[in-house]
N, C-alpha and C. Protein backbone atom coordinates (compact mmCIF):
# COMPACT_ATOMS: atom_id res chain seq x y z
N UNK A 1 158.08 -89.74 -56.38
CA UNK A 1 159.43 -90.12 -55.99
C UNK A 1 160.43 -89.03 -56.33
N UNK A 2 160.12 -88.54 -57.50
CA UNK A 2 161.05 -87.31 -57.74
C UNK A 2 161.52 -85.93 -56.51
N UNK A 3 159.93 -86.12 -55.98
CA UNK A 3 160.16 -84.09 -54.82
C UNK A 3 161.08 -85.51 -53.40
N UNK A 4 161.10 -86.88 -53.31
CA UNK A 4 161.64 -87.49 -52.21
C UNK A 4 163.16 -87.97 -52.43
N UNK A 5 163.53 -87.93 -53.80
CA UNK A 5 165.05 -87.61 -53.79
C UNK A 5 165.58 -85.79 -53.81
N UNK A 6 164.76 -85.37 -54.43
CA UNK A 6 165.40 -83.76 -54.53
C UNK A 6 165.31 -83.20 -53.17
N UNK A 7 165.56 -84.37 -51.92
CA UNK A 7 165.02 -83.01 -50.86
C UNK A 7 166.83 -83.55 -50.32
N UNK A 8 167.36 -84.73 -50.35
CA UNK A 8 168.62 -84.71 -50.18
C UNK A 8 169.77 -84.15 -51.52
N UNK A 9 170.79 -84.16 -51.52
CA UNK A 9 172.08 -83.37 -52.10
C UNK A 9 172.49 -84.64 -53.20
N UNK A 10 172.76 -83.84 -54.25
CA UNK A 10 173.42 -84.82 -55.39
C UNK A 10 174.13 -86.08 -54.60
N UNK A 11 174.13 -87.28 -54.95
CA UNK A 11 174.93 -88.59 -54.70
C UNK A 11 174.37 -89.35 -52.97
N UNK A 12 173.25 -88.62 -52.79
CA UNK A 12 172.33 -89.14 -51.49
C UNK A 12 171.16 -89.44 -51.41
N UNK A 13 170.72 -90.22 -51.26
CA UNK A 13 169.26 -91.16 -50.94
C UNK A 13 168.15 -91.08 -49.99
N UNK A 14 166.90 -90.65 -49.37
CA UNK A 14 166.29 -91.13 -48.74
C UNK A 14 166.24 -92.22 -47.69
N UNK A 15 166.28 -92.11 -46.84
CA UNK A 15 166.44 -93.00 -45.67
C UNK A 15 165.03 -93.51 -45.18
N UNK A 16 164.28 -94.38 -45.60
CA UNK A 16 162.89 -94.75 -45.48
C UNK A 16 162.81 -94.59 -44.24
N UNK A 17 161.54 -94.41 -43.75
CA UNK A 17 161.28 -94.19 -42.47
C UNK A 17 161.42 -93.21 -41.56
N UNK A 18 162.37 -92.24 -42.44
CA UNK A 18 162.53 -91.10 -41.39
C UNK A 18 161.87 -90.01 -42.35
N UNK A 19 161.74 -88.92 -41.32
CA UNK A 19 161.08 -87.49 -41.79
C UNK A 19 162.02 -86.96 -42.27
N UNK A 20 161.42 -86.26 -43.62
CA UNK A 20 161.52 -85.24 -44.34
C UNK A 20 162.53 -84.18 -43.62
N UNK A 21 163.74 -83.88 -44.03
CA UNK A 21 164.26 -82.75 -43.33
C UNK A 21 164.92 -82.84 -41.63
N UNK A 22 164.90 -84.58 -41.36
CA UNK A 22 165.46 -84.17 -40.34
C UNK A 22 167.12 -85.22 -40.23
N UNK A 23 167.49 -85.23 -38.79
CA UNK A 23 168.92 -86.20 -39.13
C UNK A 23 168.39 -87.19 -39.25
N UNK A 24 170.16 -87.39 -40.00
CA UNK A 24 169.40 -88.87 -40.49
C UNK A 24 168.93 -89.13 -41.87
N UNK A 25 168.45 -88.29 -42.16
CA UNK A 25 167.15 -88.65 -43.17
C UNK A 25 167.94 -88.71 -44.86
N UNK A 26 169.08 -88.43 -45.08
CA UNK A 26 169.11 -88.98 -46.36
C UNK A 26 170.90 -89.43 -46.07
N UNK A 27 171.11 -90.54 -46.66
CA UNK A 27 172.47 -91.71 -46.77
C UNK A 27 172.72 -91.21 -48.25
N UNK A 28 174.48 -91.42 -47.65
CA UNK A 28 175.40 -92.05 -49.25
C UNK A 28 174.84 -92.56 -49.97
N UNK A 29 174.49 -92.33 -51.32
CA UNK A 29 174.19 -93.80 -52.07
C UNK A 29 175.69 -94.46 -52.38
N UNK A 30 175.10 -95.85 -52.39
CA UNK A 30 176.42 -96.53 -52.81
C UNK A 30 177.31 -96.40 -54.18
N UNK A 31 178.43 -96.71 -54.21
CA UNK A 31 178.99 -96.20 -55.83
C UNK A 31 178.13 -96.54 -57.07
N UNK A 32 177.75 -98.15 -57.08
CA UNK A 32 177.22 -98.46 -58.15
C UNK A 32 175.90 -97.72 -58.59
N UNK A 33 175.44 -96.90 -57.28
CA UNK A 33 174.01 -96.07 -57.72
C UNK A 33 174.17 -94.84 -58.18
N UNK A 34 175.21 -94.45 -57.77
CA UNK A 34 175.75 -93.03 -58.46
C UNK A 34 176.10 -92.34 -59.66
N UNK A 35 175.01 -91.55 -59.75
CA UNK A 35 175.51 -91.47 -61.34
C UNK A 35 176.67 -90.02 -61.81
N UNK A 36 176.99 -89.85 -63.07
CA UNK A 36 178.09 -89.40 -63.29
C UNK A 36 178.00 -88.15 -62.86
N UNK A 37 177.06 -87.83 -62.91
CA UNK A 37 176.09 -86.04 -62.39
C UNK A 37 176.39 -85.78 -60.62
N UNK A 38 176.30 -87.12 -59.84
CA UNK A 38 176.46 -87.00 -58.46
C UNK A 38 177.61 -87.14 -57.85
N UNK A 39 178.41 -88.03 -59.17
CA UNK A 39 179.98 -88.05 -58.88
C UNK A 39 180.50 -86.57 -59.04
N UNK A 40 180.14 -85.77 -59.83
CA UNK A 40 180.97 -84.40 -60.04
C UNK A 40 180.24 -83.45 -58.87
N UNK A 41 178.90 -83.69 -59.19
CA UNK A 41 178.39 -82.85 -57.79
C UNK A 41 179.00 -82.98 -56.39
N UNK A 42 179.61 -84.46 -56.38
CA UNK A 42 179.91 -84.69 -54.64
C UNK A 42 181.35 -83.89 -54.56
N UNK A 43 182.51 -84.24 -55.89
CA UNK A 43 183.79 -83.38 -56.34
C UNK A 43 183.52 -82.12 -55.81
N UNK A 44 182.55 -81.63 -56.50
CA UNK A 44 182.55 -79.74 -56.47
C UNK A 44 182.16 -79.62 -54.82
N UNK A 45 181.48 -80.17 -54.41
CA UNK A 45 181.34 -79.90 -53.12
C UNK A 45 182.26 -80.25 -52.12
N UNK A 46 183.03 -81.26 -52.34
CA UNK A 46 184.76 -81.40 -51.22
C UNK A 46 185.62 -80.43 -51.63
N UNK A 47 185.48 -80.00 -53.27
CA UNK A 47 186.20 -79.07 -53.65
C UNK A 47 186.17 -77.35 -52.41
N UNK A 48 184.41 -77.42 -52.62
CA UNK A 48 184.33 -76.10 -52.19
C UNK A 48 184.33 -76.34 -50.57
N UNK A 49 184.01 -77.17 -49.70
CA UNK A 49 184.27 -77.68 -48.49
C UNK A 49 185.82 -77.28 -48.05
N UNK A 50 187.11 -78.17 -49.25
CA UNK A 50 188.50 -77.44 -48.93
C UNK A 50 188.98 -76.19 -48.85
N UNK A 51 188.49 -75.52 -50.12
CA UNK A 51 188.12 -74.21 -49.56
C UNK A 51 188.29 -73.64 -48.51
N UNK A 52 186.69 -73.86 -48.16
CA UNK A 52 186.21 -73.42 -47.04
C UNK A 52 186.68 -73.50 -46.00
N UNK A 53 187.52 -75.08 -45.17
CA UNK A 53 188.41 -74.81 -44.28
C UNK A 53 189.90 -73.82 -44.79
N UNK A 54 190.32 -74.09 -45.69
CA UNK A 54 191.91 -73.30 -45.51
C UNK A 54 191.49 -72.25 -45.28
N UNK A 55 190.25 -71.10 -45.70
CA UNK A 55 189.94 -70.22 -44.83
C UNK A 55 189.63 -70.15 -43.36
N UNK A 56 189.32 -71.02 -43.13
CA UNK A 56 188.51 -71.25 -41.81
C UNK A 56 189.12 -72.65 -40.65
N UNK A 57 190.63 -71.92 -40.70
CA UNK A 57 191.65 -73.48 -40.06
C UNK A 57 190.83 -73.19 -38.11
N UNK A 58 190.64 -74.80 -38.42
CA UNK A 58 190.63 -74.74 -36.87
C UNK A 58 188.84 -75.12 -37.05
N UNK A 59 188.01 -74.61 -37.45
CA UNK A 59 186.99 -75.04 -37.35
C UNK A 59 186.26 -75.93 -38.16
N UNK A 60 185.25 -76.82 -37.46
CA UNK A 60 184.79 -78.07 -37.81
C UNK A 60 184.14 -78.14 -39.26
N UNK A 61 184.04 -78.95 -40.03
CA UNK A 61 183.66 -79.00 -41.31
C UNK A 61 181.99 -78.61 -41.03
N UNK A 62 181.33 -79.19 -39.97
CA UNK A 62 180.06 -79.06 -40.01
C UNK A 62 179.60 -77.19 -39.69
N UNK A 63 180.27 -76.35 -39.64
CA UNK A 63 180.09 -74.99 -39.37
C UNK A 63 180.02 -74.89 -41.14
N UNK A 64 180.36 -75.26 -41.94
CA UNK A 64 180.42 -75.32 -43.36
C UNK A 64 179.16 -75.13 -44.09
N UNK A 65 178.32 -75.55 -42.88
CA UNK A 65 176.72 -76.29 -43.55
C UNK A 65 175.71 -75.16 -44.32
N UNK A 66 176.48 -73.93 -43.96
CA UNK A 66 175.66 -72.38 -44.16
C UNK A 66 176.06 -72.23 -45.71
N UNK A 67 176.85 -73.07 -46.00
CA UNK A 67 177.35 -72.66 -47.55
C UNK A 67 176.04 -73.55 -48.55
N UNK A 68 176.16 -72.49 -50.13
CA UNK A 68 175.13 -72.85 -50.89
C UNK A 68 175.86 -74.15 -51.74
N UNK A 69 174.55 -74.12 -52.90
CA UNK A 69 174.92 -75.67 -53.25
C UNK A 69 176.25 -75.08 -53.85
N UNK A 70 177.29 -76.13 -54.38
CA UNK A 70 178.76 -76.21 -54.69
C UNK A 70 178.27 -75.70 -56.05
N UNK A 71 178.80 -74.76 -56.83
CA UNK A 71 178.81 -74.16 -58.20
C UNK A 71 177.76 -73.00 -58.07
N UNK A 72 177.33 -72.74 -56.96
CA UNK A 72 176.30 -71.65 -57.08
C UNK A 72 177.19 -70.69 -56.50
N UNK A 73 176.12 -69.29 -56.67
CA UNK A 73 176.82 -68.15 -56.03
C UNK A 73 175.95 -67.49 -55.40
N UNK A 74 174.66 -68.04 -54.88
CA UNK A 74 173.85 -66.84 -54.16
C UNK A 74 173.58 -67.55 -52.48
């Protein structure tokens, strides 16, 4: 169960039934499942998302998707 949550992003779940890696495939978890680690992880990542548009006015958040995880630098 561990490598079937680490394949979605801090504060997201597995979506039974669907494949590995494709749309779709991992949901919000709900608040009460979230833990304090996925609450700051999801922060740093709207953080770095805002960012990313005021550089980039005019284009869609999903062009964003090329960026690494939120607190990294490579």
């Amino acid at each position: 169960m561990a490598e079937e949550s680490n394949r979605c992003w801090p504060g997201y779940e597995p979506v039974p039934g669907k494949p590995e890696h494709s749309q779709g495939s991992c949901r919000k978890k709900a608040p009460s499942k979230s833990t304090a680690a996925d609450k700051k992880a999801q922060q740093s990542r709207e953080k770095q998302l805002d960012r990313w548009q005021e550089q980039h006015p005019g284009s869609p958040k999903k062009a964003a998707q090329h960026l690494h995880k939120a607190g990294t630098k490579t």
